[in-house]
Protein backbone atom coordinates (compact mmCIF):
# COMPACT_ATOMS: atom_id res chain seq x y z
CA UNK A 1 82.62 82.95 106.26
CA UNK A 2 79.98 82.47 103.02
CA UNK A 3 80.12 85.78 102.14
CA UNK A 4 84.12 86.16 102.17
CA UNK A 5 84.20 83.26 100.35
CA UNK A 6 81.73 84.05 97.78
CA UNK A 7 83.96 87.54 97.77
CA UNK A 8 86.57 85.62 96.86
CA UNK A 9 85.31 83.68 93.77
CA UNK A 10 83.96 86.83 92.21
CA UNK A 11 87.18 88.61 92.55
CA UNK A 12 88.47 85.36 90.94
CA UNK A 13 85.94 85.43 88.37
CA UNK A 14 86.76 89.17 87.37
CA UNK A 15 89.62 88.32 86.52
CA UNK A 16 89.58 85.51 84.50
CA UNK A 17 87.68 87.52 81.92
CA UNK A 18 90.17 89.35 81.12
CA UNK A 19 93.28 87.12 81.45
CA UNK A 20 91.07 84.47 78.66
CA UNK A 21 90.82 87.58 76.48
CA UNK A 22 94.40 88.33 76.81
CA UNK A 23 95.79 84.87 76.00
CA UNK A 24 93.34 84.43 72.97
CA UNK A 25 96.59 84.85 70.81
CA UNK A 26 99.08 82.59 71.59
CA UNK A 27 102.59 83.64 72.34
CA UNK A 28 100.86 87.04 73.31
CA UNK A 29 102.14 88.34 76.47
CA UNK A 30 98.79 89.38 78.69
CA UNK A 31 99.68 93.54 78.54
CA UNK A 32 100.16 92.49 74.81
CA UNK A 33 103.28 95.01 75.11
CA UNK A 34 107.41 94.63 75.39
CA UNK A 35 109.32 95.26 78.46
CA UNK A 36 111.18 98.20 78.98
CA UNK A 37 113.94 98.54 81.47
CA UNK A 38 113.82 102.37 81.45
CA UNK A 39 113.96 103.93 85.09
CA UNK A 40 114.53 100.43 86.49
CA UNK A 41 117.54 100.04 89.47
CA UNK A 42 119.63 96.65 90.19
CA UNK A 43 118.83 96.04 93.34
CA UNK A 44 121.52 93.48 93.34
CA UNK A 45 124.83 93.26 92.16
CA UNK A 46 125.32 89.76 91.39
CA UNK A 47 128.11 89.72 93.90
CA UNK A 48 127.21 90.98 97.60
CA UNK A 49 124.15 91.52 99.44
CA UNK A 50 125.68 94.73 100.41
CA UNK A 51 122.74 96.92 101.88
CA UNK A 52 120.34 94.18 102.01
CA UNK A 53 119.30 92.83 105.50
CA UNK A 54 117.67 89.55 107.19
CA UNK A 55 115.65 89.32 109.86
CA UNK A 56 113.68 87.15 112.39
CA UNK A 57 109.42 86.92 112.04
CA UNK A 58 109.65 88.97 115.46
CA UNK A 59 112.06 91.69 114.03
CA UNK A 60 115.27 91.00 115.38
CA UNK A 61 118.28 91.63 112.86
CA UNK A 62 120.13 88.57 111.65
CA UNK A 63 123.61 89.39 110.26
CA UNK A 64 123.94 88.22 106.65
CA UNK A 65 126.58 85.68 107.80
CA UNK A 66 124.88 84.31 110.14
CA UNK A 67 121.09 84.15 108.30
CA UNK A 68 120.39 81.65 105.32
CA UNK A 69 121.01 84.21 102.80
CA UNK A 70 124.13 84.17 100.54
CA UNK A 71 125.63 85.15 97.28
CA UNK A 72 126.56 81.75 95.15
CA UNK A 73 127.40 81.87 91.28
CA UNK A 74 126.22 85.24 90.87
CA UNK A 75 122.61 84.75 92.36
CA UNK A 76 120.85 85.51 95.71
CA UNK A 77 120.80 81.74 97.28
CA UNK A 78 118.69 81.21 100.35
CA UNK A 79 119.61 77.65 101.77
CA UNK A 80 116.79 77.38 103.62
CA UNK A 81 117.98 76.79 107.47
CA UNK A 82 115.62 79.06 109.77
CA UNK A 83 117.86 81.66 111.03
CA UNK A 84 115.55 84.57 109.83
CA UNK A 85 112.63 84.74 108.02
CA UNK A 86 113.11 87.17 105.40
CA UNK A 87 115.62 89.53 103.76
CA UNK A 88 114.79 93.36 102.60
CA UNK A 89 115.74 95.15 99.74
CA UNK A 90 117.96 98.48 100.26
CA UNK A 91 116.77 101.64 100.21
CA UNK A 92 114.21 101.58 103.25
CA UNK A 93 110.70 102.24 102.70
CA UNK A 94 109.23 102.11 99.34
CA UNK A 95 105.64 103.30 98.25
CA UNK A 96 104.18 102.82 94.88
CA UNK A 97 106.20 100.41 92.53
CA UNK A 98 107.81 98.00 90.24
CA UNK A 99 109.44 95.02 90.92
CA UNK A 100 110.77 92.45 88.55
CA UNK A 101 113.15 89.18 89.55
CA UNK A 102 114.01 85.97 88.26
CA UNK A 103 113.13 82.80 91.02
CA UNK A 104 114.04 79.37 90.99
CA UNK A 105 112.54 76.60 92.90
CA UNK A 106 113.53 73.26 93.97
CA UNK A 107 111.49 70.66 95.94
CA UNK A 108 108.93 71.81 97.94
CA UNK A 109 109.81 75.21 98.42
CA UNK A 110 108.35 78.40 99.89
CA UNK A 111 108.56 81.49 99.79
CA UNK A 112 106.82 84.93 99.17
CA UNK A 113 107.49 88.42 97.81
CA UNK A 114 106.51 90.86 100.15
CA UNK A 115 105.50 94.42 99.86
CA UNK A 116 104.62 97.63 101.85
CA UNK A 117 105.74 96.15 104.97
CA UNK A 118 105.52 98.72 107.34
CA UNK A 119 107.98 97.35 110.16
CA UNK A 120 110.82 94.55 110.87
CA UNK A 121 108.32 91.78 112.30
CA UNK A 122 105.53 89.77 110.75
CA UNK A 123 105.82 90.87 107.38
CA UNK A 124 103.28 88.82 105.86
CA UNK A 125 100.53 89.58 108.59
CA UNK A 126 101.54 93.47 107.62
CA UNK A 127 101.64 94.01 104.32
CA UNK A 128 101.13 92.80 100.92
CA UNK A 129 102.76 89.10 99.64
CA UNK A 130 102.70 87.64 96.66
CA UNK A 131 103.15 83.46 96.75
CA UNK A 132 106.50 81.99 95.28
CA UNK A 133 106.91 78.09 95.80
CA UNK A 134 107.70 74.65 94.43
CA UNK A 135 103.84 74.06 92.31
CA UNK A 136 104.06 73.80 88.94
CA UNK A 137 101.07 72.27 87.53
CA UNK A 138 98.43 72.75 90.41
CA UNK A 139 95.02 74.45 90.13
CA UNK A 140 95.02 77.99 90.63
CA UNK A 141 93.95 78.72 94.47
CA UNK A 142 94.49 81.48 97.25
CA UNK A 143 98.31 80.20 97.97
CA UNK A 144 99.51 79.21 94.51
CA UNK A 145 102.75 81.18 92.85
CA UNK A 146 101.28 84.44 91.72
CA UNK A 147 99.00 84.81 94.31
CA UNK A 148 97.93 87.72 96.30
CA UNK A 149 98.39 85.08 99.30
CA UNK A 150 95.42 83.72 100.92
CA UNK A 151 93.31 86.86 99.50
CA UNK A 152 93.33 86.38 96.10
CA UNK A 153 93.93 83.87 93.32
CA UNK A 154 95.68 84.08 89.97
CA UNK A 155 93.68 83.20 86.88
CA UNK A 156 96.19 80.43 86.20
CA UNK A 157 99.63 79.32 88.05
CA UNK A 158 101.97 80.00 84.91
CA UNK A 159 105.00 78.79 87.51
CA UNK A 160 107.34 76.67 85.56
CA UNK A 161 108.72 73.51 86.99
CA UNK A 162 111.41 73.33 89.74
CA UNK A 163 114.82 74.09 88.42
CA UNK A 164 113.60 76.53 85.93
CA UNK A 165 114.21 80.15 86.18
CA UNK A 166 110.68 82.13 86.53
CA UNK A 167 110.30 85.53 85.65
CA UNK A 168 107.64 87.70 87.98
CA UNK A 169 106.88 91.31 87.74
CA UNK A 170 105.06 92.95 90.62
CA UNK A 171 103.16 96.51 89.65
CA UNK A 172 101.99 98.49 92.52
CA UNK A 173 99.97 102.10 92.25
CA UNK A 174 98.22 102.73 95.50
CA UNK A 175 96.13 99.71 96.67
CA UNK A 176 95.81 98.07 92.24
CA UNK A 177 97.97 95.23 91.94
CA UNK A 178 99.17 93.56 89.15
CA UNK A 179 101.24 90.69 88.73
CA UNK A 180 102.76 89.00 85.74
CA UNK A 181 104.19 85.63 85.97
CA UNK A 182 106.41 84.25 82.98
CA UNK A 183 104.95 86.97 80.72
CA UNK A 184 101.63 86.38 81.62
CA UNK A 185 99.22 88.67 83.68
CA UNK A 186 97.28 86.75 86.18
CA UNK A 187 96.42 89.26 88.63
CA UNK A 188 95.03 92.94 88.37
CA UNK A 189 93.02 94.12 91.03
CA UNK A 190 92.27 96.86 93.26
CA UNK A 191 92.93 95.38 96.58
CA UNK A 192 90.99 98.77 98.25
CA UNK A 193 87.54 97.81 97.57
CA UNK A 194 88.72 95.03 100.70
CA UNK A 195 87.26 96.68 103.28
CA UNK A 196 86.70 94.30 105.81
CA UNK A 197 88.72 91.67 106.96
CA UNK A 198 89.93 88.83 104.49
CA UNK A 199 91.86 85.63 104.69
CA UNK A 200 94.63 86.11 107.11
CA UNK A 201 94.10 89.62 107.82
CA UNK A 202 92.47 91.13 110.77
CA UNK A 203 92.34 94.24 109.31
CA UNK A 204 90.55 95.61 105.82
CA UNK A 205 93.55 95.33 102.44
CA UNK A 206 92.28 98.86 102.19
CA UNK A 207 93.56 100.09 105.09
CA UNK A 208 97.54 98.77 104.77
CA UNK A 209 99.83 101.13 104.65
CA UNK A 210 101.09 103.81 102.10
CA UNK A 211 104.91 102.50 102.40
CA UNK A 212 106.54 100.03 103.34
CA UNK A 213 109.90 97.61 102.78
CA UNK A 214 110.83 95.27 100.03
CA UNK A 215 111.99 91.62 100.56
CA UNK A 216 111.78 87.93 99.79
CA UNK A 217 110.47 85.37 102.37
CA UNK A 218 112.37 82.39 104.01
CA UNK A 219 109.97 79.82 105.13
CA UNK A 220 112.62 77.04 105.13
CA UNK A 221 113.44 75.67 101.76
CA UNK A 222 116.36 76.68 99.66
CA UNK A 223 115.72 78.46 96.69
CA UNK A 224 117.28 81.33 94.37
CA UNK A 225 117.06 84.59 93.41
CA UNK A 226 118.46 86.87 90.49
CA UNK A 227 118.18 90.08 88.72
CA UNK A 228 116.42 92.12 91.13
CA UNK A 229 115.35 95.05 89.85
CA UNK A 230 112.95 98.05 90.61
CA UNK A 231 111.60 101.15 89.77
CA UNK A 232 110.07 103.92 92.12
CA UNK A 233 106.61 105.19 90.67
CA UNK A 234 106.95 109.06 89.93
């Protein structure tokens, strides 16, 4: 247990070096660069979930009318009732990636963005997750928004407060992870030098799979989604 832990704060110290060097000029974004929406996809259409699909934490498949997932004013609203537990992307399995969405929170919320998922059923005891909810203001830790959850913590939660639209962007290349919340990098890290066990993992990050599916998690609070977009790495 002391040695994960003290694995933990130096991953967390790593980090921060670079994020305080990023932010030095303010208004800077941390890659210090604009966004491009070349190669991206909509993964949503602002008015069906058409090819997206829900499902239960044991990997039973939820029809969309009957799970917690809807289309309302144009976004992806999840009301929150425990029908399913979390709803995929289209397409299948993805490998390396980028994923960018808007995310609004209201009280108390929770939810996740989850990654390389290799089946149906436990998603976030599978593959990778990156921590969404209702925080805005709290200390940076191992399950604030923009974490790698309960593995690794952002250099500070950038989350805005409920009722605000956030802006994340997840970059995946092999086991390196980045994430940028609201403009701001807070995580870059090579998850493979994990090789043993880790937070909620019985298995080594290194070892998770190559490909997996795409989705956002429903841990029973409502929140929203919007302008889902992606690009496949080449």
């Amino acid at each position: 247990m002391e040695e994960e832990m003290m694995l933990k704060r130096i991953l967390c110290g790593t980090l921060a070096i670079g994020l305080m060097a990023a932010m030095a000029l303010p208004g800077v974004a941390a890659d210090g660069s604009k966004k491009s929406e070349e190669g991206f996809k909509q993964m949503f259409d602002g008015k069906t979930l058409d090819g997206w699909e829900a499902y239960t934490n044991s990997g039973e498949l939820v029809p969309l009318e009957k799970s917690a997932w809807s289309v309302k004013d144009g976004e992806i609203y999840c009301n929150g009732e425990k029908t399913d537990y979390w709803i995929i992307l289209p397409g299948g399995k993805y490998g390396d990636m980028t994923l960018r969405f808007e995310f609004k929170v209201t009280d108390h919320s929770n939810s996740g963005a989850f990654f390389k998922c290799p089946a149906h059923d436990l998603p976030a005891f599978k593959g990778y997750e990156v921590q969404i909810q209702d925080d805005h203001g709290n200390a940076p830790d191992l399950h604030v928004t923009g974490s790698i959850y309960d593995v690794l913590c952002p250099m500070r939660n950038m989350s805005k407060p409920k009722g605000e639209w956030n802006e994340m962007e997840v970059i995946n290349k092999g086991t390196r992870v980045k994430v940028k919340l609201n403009g701001f990098k807070v995580i870059d890290a090579d998850l493979g030098q994990l090789t043993e066990p880790i937070g909620k993992f019985d298995f080594p990050y290194s070892e998770l799979p190559e490909k997996g599916y795409i989705g956002f998690q429903n841990h029973g609070r409502e929140l929203w989604f919007r302008n889902v977009r992606m690009k496949v790495a080449e």
